[in-house]
Protein backbone atom coordinates (compact mmCIF):
# COMPACT_ATOMS: atom_id res chain seq x y z
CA UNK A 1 19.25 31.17 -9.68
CA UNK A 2 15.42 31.26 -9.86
CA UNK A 3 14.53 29.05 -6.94
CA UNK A 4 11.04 27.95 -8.77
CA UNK A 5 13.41 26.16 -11.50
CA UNK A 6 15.96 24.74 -9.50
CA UNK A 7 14.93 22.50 -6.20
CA UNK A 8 17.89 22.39 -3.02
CA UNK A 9 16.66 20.14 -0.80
CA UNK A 10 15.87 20.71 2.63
CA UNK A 11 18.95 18.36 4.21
CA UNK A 12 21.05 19.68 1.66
CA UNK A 13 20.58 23.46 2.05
CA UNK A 14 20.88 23.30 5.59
CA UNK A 15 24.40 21.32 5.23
CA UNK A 16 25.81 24.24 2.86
CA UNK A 17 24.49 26.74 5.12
CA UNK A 18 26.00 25.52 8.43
CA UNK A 19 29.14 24.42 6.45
CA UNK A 20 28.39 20.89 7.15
CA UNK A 21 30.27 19.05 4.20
CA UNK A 22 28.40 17.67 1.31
CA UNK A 23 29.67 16.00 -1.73
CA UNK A 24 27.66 16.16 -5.11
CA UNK A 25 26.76 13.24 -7.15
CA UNK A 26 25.65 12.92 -10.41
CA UNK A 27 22.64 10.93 -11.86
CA UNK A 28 23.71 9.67 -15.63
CA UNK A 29 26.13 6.88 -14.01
CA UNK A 30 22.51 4.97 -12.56
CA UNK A 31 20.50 6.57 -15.60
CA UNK A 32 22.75 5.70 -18.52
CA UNK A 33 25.71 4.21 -17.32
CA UNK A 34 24.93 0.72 -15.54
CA UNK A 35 22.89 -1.93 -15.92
CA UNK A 36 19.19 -2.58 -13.74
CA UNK A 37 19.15 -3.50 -11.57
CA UNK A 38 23.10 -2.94 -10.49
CA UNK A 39 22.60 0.78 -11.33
CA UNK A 40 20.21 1.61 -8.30
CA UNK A 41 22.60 -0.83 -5.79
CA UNK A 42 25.31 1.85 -6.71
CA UNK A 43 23.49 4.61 -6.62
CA UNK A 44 22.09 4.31 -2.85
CA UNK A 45 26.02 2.74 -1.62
CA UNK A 46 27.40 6.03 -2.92
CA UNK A 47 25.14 8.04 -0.72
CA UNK A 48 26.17 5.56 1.85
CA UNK A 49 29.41 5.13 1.76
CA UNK A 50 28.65 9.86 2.53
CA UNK A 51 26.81 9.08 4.98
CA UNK A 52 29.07 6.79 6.79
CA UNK A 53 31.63 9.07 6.75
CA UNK A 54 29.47 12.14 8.15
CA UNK A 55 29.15 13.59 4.71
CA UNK A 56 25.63 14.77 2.79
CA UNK A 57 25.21 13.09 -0.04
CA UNK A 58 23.45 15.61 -2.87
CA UNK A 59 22.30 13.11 -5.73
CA UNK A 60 21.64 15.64 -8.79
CA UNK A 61 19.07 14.79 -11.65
CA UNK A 62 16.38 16.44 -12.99
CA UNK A 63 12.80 14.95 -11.88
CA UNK A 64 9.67 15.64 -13.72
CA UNK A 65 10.99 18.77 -15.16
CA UNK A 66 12.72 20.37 -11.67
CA UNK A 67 16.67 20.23 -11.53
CA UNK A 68 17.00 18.90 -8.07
CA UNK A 69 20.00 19.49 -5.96
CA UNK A 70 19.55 16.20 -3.24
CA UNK A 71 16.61 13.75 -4.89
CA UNK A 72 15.07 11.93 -2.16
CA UNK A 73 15.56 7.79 -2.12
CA UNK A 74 12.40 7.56 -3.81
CA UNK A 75 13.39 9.73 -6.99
CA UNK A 76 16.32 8.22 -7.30
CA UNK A 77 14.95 4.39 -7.75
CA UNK A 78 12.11 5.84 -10.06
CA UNK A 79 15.03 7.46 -12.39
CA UNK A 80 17.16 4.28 -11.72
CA UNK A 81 13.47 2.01 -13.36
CA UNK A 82 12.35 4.44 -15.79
CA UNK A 83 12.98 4.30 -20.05
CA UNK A 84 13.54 6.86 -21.77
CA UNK A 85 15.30 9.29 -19.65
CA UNK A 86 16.92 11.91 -21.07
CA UNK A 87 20.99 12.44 -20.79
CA UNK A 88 21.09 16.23 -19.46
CA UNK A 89 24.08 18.24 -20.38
CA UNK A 90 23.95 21.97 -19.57
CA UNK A 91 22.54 22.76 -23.00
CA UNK A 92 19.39 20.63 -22.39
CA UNK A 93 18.82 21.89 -19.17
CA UNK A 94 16.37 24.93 -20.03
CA UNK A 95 14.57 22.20 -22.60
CA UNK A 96 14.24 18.86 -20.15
CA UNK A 97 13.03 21.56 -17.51
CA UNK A 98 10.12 23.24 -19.84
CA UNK A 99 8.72 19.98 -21.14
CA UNK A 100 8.70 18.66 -17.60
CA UNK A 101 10.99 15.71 -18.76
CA UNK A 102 13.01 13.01 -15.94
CA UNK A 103 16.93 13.61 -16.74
CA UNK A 104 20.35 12.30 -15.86
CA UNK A 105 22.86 14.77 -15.12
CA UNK A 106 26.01 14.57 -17.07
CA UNK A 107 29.49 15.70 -15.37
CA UNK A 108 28.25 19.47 -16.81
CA UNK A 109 25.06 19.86 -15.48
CA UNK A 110 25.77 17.99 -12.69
CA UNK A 111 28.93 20.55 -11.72
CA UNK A 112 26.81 23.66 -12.44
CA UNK A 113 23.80 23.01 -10.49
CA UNK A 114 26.21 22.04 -7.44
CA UNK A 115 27.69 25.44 -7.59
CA UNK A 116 24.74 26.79 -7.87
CA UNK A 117 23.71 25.20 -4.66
CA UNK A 118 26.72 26.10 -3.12
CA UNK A 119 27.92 22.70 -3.12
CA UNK A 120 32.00 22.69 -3.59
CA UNK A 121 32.95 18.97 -4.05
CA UNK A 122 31.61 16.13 -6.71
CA UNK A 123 32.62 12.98 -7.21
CA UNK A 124 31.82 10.85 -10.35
CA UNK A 125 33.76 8.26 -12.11
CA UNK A 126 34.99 9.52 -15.58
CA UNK A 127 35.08 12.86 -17.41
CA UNK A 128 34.49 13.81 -20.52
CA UNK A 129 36.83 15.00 -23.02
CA UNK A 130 38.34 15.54 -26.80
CA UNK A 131 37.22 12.66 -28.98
CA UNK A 132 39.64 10.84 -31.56
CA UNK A 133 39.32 12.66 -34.92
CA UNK A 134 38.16 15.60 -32.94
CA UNK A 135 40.45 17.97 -35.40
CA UNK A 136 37.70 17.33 -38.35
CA UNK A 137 34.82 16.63 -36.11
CA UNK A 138 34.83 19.43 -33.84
CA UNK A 139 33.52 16.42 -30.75
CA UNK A 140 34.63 17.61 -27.63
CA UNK A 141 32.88 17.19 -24.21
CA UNK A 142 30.88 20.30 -23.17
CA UNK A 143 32.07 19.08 -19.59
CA UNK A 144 35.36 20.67 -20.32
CA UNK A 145 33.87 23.91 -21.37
CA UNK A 146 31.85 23.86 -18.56
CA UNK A 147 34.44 23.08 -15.94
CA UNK A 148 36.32 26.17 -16.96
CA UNK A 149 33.73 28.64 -16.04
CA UNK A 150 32.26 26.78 -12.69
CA UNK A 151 34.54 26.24 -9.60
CA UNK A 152 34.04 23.15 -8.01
CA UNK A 153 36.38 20.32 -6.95
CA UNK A 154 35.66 17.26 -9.11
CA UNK A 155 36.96 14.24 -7.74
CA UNK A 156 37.19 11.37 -10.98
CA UNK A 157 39.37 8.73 -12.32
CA UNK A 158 40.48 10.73 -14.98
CA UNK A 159 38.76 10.69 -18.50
CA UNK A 160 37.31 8.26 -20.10
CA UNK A 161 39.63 5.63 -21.98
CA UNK A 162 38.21 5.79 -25.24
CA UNK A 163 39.00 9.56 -25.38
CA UNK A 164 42.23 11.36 -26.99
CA UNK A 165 43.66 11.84 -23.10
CA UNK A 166 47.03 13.61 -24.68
CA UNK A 167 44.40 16.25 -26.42
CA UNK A 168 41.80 16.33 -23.41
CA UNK A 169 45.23 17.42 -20.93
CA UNK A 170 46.14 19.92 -23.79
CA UNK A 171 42.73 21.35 -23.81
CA UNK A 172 42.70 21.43 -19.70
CA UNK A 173 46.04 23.75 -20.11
CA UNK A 174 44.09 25.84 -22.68
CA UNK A 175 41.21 26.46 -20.33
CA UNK A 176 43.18 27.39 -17.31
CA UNK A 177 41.79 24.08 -15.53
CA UNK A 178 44.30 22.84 -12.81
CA UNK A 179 44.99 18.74 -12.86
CA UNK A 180 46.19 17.53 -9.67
CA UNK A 181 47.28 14.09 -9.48
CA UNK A 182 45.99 12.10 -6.27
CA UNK A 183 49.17 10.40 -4.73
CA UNK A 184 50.78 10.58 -8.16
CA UNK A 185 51.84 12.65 -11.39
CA UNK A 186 50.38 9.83 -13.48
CA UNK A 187 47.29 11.02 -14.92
CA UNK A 188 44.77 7.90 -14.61
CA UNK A 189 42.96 6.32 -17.81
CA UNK A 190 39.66 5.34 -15.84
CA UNK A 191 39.90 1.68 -16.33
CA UNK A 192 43.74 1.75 -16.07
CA UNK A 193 45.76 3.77 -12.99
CA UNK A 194 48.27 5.27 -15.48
CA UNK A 195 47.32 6.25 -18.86
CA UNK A 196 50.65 7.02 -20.07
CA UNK A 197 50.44 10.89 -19.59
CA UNK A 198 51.86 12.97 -16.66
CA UNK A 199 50.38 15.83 -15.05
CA UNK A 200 52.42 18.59 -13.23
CA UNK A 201 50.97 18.39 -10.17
CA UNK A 202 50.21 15.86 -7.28
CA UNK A 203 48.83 16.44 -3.66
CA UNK A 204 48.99 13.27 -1.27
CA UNK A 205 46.21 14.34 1.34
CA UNK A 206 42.73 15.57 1.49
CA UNK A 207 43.49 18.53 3.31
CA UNK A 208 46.08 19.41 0.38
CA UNK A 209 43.20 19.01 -1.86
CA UNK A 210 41.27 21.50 0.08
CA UNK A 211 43.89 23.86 0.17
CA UNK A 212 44.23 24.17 -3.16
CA UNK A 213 40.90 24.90 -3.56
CA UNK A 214 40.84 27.45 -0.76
CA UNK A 215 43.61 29.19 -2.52
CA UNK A 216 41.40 29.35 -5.97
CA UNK A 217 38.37 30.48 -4.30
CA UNK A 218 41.24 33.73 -2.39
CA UNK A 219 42.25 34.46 -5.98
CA UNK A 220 38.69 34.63 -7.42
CA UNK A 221 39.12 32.21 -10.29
CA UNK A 222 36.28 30.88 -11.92
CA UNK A 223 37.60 27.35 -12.85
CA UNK A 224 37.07 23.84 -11.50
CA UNK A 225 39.99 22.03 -10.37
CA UNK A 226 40.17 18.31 -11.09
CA UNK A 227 41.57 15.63 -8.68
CA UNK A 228 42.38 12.47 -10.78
CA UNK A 229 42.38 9.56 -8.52
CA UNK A 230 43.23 6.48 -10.39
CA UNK A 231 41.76 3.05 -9.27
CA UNK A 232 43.94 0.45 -7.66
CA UNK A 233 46.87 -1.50 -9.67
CA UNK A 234 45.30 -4.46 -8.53
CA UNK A 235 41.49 -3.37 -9.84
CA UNK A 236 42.30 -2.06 -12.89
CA UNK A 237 41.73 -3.80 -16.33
CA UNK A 238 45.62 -5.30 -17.67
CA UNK A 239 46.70 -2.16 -19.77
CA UNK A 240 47.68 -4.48 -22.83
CA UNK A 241 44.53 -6.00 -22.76
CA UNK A 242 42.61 -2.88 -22.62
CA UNK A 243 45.05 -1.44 -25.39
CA UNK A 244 44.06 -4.41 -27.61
CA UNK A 245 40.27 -4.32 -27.05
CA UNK A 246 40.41 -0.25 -28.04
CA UNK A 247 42.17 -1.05 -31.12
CA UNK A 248 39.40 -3.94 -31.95
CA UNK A 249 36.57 -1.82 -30.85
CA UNK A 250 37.55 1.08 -32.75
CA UNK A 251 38.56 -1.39 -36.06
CA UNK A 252 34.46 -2.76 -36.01
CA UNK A 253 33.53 0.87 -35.48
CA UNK A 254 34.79 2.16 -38.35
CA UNK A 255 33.71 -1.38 -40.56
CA UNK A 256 29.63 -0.49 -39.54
CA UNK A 257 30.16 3.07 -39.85
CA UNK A 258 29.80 4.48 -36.45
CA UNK A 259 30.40 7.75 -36.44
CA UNK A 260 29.37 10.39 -33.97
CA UNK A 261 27.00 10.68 -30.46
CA UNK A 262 26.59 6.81 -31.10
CA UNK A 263 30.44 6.30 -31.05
CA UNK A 264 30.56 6.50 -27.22
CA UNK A 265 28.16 3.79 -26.11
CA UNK A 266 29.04 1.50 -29.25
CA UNK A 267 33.08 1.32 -28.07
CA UNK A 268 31.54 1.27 -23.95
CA UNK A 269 29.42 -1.72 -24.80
CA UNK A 270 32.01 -3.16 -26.88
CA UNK A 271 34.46 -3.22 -23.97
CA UNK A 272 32.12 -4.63 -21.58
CA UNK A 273 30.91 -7.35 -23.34
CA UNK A 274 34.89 -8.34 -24.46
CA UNK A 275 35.94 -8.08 -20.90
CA UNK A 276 32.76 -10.12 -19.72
CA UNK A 277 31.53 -7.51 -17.71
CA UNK A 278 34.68 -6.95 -15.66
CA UNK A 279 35.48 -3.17 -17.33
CA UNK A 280 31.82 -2.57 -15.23
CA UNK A 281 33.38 -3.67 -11.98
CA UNK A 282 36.46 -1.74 -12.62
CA UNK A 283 34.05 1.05 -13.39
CA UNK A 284 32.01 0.64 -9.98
CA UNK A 285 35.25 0.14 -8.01
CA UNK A 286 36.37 3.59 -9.88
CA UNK A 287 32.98 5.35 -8.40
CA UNK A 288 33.49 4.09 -4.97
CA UNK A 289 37.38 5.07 -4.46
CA UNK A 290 36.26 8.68 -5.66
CA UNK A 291 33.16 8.93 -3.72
CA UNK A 292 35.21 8.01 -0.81
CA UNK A 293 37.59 10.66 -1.76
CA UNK A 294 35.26 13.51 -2.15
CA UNK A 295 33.77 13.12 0.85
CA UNK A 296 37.39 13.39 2.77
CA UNK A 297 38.08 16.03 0.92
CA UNK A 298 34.52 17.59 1.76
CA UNK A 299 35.23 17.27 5.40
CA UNK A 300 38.49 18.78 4.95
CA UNK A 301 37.04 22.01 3.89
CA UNK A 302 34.57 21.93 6.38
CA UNK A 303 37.17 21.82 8.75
């Protein structure tokens, strides 16, 4: 990777290179995905919540055209204040960086440019995955297709709820991308701990995590491997409730006519403002429990 494109900073670098542990972050959850000014709060506790556990935090977004690997505090509130900002998958990478655009990294970009760094572990909140309809539509995430050519350890709380989750697991199998189960063979829903589905898998300890991923890395596969940690029975949103705003949200969806990349945040807002705001604390206690994961899990393959 051409080191004039892509910046590593200086703290960062020096962690991967004396096999320090570092967990990745991504930037769309303060750029996109909360509100001011509660977006920045949980964007600098993340890195703290690292750094209290001895762990480098490596914030990814793309500032004023450069991909950075580790913004400093200062890029990160500017992206956290500014309109506009673009939503950088790994397509719109090469075209955010040549107009010398500010971006949030999605789960994709986000994964690749912490391999690319040599960074091993990310935590975010929710992935992306096979939309509803997605047979006609063709709407999958391009974090999946990602994911299965870049070997990381993502740390999330599964996929998101609005997604087909029986579909998304289906299409995991298909890519050869292994779901572990954190504590359990339930496969978390995000906003719920158990989304109905099982996975075949389950490690109960960070150093099982890193094991796992040792054990990839000996057999030269490519793929990431995903550790679905679902939120606390006692934070998540009541599963019938949930189940009954989906079926409302995607009812008024399909009365206006929503169809599409503006499917996503219609059904997110939807949810929010139903729940009066508690899906976002549900969504910042999800971020926390896996950033607090990752960075376990970072120190256990440090160790």
């Amino acid at each position: 990777m051409n080191s004039s494109v892509v910046r590593v900073s200086e703290e960062v670098e020096a962690a991967v290179r004396e096999g320090r542990p570092v967990v990745a972050l991504e930037s769309t959850i303060f750029t996109h995905g909360l509100p001011r000014p509660r977006n920045l709060e949980v964007a600098r506790e993340a890195e703290e919540i690292l750094r209290g556990q001895g762990v480098v935090p490596a914030t990814i977004g793309v500032y004023a055209g450069t991909p950075t690997v580790g913004l400093t505090p200062e890029q990160i509130t500017e992206l956290s204040e500014t309109d506009g900002i673009a939503k950088v998958s790994l397509r719109d990478l090469p075209v955010v960086s040549a107009l010398g655009l500010h971006g949030g990294t999605t789960v994709a970009a986000t994964a690749f440019l912490a391999h690319r760094a040599g960074v091993k572990v990310f935590s975010t909140g929710g992935l992306g995955g096979v939309h509803h309809g997605a047979s006609q539509t063709f709407d999958e995430s391009a974090d999946m297709t990602t994911l299965a050519t870049t070997p990381v350890l993502v740390v999330s709380a599964g996929v998101k709820s609005i997604l087909d989750i029986a579909a998304t697991l289906e299409r995991f199998e298909t890519l050869n991308i292994p779901v572990l189960g954190y504590g359990t063979t339930r496969y978390p829903g995000f906003y719920v701990t158990d989304s109905g589905h099982e996975v075949g898998y389950s490690v109960s300890t960070p150093e099982e995590a890193a094991a796992v991923l040792n054990a990839r890395d000996g057999l030269g596969l490519p793929q990431a491997v995903l550790l679905a940690n679902p939120v606390a029975a006692d934070k998540q949103l009541p599963p019938e409730e949930l189940d009954a705003i989906l079926a409302a949200a995607w009812a008024e969806a399909d009365r206006k006519g929503i169809i599409g990349n503006a499917t996503t945040p219609f059904l997110l807002d939807y949810i929010q403002r139903t729940t009066g705001g508690r899906s976002l604390d549900v969504n910042v206690e999800v971020y926390r429990g896996n950033v607090a994961l990752g960075g376990r899990v970072a120190a256990a393959l440090s160790a």
